[in-house]
PDB file of N, CA and C in Angstrom:
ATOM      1  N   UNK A   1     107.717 111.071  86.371  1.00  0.00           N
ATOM      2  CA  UNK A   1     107.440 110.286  87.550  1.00  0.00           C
ATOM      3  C   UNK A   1     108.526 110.602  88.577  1.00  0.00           C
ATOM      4  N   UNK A   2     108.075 110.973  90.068  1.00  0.00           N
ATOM      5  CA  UNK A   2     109.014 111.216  91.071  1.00  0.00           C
ATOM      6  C   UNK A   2     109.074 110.067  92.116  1.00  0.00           C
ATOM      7  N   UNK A   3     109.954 109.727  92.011  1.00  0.00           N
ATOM      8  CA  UNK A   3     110.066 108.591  92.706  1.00  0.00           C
ATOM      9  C   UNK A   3     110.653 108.772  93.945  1.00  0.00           C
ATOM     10  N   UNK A   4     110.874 110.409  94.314  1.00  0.00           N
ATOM     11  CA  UNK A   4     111.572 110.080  95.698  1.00  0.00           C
ATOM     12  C   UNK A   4     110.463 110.719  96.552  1.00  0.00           C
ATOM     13  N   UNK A   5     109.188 111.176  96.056  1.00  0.00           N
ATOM     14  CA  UNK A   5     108.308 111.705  96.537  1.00  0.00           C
ATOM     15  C   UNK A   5     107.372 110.923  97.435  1.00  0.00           C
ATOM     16  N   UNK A   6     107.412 111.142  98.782  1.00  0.00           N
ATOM     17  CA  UNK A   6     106.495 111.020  99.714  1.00  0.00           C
ATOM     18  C   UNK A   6     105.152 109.923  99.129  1.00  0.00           C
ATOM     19  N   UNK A   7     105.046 108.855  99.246  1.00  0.00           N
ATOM     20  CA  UNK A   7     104.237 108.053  99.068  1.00  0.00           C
ATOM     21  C   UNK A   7     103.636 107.124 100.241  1.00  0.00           C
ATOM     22  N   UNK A   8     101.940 107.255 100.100  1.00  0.00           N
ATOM     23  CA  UNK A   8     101.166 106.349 100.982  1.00  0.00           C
ATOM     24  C   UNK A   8     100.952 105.027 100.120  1.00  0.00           C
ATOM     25  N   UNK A   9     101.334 103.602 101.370  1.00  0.00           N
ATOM     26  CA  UNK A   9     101.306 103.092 100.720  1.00  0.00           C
ATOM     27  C   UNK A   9     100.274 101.875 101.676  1.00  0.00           C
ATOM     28  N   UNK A  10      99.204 101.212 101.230  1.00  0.00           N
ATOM     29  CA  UNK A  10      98.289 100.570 102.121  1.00  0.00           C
ATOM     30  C   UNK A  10      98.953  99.187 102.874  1.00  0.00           C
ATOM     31  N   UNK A  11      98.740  98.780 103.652  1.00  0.00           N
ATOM     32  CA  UNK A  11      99.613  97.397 104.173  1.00  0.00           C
ATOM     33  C   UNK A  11      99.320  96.274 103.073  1.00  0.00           C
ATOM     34  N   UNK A  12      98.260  96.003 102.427  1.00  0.00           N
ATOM     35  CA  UNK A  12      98.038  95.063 101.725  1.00  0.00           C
ATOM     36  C   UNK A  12      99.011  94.859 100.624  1.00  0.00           C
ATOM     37  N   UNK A  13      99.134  96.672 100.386  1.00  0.00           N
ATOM     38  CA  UNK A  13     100.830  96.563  99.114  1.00  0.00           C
ATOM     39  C   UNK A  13     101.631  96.334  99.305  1.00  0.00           C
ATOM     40  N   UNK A  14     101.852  96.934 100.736  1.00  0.00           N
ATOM     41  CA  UNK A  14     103.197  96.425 101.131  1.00  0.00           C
ATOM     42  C   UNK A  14     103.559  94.862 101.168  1.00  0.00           C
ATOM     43  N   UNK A  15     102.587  94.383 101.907  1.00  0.00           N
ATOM     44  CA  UNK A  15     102.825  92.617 101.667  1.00  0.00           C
ATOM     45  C   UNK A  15     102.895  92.085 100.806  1.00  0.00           C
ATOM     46  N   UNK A  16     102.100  92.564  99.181  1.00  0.00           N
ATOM     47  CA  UNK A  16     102.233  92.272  98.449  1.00  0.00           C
ATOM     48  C   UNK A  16     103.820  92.750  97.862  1.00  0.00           C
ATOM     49  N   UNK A  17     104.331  93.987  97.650  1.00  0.00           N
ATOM     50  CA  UNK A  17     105.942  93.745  97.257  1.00  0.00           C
ATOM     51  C   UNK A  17     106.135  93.586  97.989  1.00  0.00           C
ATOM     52  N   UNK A  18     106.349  93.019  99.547  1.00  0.00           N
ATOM     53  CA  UNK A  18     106.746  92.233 100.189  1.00  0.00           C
ATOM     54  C   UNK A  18     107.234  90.674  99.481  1.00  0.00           C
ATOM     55  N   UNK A  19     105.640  90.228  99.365  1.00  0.00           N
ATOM     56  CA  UNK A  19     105.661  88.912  98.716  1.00  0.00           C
ATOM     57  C   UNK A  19     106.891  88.855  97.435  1.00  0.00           C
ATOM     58  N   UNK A  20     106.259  89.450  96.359  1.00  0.00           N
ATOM     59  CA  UNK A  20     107.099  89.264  94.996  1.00  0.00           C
ATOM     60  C   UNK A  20     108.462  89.561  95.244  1.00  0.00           C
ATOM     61  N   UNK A  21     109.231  90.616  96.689  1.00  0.00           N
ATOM     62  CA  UNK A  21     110.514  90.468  96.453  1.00  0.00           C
ATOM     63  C   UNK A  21     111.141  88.845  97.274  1.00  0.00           C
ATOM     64  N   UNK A  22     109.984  88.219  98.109  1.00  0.00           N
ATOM     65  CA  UNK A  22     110.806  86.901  98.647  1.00  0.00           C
ATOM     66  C   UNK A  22     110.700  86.026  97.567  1.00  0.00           C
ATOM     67  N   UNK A  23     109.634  86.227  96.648  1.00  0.00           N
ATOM     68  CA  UNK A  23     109.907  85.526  95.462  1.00  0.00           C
ATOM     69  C   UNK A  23     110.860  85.548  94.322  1.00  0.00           C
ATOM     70  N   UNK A  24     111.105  86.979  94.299  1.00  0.00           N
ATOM     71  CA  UNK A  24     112.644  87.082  93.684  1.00  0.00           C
ATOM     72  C   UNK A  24     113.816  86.219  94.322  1.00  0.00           C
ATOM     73  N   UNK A  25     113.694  86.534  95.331  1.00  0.00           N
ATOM     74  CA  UNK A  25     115.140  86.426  96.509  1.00  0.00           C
ATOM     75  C   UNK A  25     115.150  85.058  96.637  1.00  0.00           C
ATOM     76  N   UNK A  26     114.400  83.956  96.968  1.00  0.00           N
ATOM     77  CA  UNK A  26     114.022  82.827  96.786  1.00  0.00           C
ATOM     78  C   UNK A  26     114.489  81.876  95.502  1.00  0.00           C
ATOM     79  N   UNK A  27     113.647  82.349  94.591  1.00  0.00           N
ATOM     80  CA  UNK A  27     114.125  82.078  93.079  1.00  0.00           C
ATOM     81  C   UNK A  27     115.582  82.187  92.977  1.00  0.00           C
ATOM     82  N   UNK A  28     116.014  83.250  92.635  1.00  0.00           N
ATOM     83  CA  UNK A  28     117.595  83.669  93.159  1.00  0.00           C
ATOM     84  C   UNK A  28     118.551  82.958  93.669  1.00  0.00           C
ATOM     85  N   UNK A  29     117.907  82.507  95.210  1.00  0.00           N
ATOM     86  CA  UNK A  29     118.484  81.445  95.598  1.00  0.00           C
ATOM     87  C   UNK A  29     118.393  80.009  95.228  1.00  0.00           C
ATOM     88  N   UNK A  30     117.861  79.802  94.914  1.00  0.00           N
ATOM     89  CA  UNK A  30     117.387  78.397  94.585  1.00  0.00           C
ATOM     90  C   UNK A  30     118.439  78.119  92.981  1.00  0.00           C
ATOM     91  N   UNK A  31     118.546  79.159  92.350  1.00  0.00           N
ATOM     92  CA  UNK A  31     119.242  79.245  91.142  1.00  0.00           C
ATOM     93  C   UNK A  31     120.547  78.700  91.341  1.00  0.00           C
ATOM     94  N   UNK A  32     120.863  79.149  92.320  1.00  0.00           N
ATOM     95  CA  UNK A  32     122.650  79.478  92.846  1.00  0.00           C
ATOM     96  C   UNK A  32     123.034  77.957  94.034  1.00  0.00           C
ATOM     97  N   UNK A  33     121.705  77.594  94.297  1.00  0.00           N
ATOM     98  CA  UNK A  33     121.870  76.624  95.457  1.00  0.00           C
ATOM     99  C   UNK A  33     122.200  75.349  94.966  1.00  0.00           C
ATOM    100  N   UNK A  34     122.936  74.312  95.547  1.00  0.00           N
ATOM    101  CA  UNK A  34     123.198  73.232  95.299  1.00  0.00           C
ATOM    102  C   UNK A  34     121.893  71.731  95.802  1.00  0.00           C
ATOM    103  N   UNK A  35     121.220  72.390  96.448  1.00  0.00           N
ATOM    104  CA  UNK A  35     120.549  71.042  97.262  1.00  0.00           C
ATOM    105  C   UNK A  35     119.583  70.409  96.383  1.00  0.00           C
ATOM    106  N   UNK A  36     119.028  70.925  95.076  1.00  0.00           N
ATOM    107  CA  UNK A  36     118.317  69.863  94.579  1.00  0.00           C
ATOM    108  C   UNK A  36     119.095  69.430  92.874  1.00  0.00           C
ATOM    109  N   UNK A  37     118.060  68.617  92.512  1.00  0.00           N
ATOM    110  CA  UNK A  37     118.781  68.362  91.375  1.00  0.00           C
ATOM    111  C   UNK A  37     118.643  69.165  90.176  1.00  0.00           C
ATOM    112  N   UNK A  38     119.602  69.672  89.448  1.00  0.00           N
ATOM    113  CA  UNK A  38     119.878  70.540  88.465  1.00  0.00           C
ATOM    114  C   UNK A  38     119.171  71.321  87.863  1.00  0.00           C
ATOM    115  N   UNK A  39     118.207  70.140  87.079  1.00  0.00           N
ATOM    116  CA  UNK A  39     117.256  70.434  86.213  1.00  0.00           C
ATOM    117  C   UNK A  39     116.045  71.123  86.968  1.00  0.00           C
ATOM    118  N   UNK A  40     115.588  70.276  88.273  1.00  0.00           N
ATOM    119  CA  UNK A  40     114.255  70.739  89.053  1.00  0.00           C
ATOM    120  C   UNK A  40     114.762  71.977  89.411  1.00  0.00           C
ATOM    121  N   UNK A  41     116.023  72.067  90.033  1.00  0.00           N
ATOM    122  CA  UNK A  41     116.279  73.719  91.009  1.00  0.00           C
ATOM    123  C   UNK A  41     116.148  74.547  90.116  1.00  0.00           C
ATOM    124  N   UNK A  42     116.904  74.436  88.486  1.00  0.00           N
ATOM    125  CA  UNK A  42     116.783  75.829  87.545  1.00  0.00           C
ATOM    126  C   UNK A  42     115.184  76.122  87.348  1.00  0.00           C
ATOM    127  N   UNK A  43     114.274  74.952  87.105  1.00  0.00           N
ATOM    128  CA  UNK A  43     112.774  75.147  86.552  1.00  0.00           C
ATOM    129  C   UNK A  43     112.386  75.809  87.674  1.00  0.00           C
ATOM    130  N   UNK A  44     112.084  75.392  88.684  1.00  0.00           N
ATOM    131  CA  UNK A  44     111.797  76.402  90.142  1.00  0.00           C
ATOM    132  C   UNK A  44     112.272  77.892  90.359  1.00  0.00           C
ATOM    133  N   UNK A  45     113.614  77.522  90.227  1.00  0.00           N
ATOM    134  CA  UNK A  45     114.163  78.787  90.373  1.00  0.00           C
ATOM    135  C   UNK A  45     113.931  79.691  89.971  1.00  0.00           C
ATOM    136  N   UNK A  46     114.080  79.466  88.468  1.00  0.00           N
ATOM    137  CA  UNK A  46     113.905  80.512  86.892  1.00  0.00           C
ATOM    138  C   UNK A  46     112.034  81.160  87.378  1.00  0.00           C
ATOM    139  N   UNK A  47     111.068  79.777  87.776  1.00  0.00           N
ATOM    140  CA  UNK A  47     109.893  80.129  87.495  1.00  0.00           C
ATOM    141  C   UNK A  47     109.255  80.895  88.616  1.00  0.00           C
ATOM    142  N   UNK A  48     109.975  81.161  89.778  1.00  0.00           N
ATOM    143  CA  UNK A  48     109.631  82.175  90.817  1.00  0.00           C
ATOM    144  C   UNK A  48     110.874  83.503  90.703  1.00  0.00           C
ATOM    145  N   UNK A  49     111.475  83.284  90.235  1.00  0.00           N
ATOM    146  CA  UNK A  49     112.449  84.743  90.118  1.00  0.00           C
ATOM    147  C   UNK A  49     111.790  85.489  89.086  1.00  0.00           C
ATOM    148  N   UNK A  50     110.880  84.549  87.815  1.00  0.00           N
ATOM    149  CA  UNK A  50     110.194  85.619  86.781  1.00  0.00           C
ATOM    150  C   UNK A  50     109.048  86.284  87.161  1.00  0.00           C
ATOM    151  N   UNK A  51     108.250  85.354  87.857  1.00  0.00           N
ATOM    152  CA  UNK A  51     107.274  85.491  88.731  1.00  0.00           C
ATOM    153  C   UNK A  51     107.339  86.748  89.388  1.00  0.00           C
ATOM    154  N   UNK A  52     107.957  86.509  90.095  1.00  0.00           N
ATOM    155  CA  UNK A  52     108.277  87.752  90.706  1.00  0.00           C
ATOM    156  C   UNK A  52     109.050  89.091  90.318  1.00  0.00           C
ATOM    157  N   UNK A  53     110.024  89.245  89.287  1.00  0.00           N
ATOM    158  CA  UNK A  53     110.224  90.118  88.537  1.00  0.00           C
ATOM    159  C   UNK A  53     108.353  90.538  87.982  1.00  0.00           C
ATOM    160  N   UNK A  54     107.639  90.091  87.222  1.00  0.00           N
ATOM    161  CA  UNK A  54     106.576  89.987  86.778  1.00  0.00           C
ATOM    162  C   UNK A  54     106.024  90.709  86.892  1.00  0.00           C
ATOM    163  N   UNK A  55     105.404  90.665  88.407  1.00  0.00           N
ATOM    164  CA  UNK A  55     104.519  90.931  89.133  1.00  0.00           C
ATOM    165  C   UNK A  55     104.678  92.378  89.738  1.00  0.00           C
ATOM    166  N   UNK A  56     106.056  92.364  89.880  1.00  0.00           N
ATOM    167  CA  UNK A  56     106.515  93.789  90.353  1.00  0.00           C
ATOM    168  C   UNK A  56     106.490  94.943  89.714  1.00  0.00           C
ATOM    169  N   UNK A  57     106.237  94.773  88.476  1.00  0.00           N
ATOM    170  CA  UNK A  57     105.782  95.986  87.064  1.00  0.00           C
ATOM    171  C   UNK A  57     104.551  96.730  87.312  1.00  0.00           C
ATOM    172  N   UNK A  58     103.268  95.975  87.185  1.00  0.00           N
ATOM    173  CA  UNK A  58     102.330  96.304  87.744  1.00  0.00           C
ATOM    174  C   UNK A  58     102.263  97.653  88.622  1.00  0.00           C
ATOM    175  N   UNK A  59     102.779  96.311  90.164  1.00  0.00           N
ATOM    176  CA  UNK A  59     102.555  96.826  91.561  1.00  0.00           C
ATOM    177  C   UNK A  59     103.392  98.083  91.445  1.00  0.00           C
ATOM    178  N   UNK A  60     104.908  98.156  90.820  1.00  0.00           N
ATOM    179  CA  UNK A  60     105.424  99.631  90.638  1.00  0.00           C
ATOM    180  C   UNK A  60     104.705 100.663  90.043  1.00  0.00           C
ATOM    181  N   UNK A  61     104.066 100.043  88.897  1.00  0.00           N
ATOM    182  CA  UNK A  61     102.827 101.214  88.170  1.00  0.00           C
ATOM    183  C   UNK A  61     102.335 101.832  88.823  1.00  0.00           C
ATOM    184  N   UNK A  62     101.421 100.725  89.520  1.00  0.00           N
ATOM    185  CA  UNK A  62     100.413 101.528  90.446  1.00  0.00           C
ATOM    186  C   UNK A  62     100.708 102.312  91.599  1.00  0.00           C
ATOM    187  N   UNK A  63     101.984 101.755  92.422  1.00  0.00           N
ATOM    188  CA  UNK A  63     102.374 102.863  93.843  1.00  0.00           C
ATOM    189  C   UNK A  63     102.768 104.176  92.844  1.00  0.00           C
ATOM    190  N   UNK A  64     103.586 103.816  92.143  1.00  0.00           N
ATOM    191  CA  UNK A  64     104.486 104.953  91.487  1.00  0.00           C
ATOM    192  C   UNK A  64     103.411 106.048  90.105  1.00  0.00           C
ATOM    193  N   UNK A  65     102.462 105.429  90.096  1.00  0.00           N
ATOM    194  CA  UNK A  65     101.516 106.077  89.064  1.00  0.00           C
ATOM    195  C   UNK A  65     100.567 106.977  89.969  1.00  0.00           C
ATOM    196  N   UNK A  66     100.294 106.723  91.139  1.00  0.00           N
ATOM    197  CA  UNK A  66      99.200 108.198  91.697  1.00  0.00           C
ATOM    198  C   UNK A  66      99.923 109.183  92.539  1.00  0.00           C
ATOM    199  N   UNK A  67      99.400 110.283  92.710  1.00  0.00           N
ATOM    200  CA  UNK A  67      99.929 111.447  92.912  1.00  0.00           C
ATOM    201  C   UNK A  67     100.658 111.229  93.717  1.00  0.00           C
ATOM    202  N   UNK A  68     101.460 112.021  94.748  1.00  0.00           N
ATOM    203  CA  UNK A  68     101.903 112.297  95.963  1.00  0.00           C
ATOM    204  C   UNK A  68     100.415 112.523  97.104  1.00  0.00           C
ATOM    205  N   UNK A  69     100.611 111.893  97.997  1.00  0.00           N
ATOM    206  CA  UNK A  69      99.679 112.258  98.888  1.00  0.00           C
ATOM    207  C   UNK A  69      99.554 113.575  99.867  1.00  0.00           C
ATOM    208  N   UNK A  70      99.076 114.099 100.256  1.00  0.00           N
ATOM    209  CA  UNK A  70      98.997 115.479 100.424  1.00  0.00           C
ATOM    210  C   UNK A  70      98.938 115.358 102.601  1.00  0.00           C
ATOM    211  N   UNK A  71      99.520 115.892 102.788  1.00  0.00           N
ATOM    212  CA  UNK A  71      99.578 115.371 104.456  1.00  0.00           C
ATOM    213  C   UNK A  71      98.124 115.558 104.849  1.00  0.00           C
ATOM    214  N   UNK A  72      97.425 115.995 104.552  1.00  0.00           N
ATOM    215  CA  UNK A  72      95.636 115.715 105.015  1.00  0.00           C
ATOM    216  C   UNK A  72      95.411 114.328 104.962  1.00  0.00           C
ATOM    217  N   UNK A  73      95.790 113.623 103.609  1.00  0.00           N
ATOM    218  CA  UNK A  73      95.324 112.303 103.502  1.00  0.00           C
ATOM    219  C   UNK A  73      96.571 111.469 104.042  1.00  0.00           C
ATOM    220  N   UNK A  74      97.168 112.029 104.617  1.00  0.00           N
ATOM    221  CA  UNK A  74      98.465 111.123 105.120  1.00  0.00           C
ATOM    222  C   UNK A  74      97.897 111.003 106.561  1.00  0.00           C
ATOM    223  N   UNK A  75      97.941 111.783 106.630  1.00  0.00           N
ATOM    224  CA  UNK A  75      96.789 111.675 108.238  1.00  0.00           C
ATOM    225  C   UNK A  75      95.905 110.620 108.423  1.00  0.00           C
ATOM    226  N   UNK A  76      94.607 111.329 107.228  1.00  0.00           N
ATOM    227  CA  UNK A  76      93.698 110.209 107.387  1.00  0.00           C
ATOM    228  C   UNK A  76      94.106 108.682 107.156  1.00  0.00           C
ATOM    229  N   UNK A  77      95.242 108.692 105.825  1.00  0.00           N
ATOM    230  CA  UNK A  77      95.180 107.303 106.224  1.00  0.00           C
ATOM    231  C   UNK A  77      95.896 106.427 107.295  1.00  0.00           C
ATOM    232  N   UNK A  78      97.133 107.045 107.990  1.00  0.00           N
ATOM    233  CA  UNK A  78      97.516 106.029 108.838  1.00  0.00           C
ATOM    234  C   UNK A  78      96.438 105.764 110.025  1.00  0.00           C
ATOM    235  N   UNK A  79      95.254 106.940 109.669  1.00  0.00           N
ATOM    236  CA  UNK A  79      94.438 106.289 110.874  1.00  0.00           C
ATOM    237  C   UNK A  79      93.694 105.175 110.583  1.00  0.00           C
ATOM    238  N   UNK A  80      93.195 105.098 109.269  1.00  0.00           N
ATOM    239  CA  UNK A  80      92.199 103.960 108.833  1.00  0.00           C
ATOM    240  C   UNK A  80      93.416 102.768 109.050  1.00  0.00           C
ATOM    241  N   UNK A  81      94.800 102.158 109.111  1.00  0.00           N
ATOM    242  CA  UNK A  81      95.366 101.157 109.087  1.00  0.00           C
ATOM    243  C   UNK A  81      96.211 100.945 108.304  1.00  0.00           C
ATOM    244  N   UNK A  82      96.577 101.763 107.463  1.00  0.00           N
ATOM    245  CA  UNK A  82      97.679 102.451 106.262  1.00  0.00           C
ATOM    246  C   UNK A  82      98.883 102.172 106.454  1.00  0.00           C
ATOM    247  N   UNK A  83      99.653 101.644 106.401  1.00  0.00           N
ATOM    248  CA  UNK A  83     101.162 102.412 106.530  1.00  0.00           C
ATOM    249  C   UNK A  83     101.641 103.245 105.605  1.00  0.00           C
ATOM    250  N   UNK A  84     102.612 104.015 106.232  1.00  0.00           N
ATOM    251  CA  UNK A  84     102.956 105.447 105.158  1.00  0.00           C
ATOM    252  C   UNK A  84     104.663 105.007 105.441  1.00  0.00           C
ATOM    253  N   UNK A  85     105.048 105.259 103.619  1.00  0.00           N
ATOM    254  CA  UNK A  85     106.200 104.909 103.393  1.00  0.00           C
ATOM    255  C   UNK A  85     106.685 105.723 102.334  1.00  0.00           C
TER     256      UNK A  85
END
């Protein structure tokens, strides 16, 4: 697996690891934060930082599991609404 290789990636993914890393980062914080009470902040915390670790396995599979895109289809897709990353 090449991971530094040129990858298209659709906006919908992007928002989506978008999403799961504010859910890390969130969780995270909430772990470390003082404003609620102990017990509720760790259950929250713990249960969106896994969440989101989680979820991100997958979504890495799949960007990181299909080919490299070939600049023909890099083309086509930023025209359909794509972002390329």
């Amino acid at each position: 697996m090449d991971i530094t290789a040129q990858r298209t990636v659709a906006l919908w993914e992007l928002g989506l690891i978008a999403a799961t890393r504010g859910a890390i980062g969130f969780g995270a914080g909430l772990l470390i934060a003082d404003r609620l009470k102990k017990e509720k902040r760790k259950t929250v915390g713990w249960s969106l930082f896994l969440t989101g670790l989680a979820s991100t396995i997958p979504i890495a599979l799949h960007v990181f599991g299909r080919k490299p895109a070939t600049t023909k289809e890099q083309k086509a897709n930023s025209q359909c609404g794509e972002a390329g990353t």
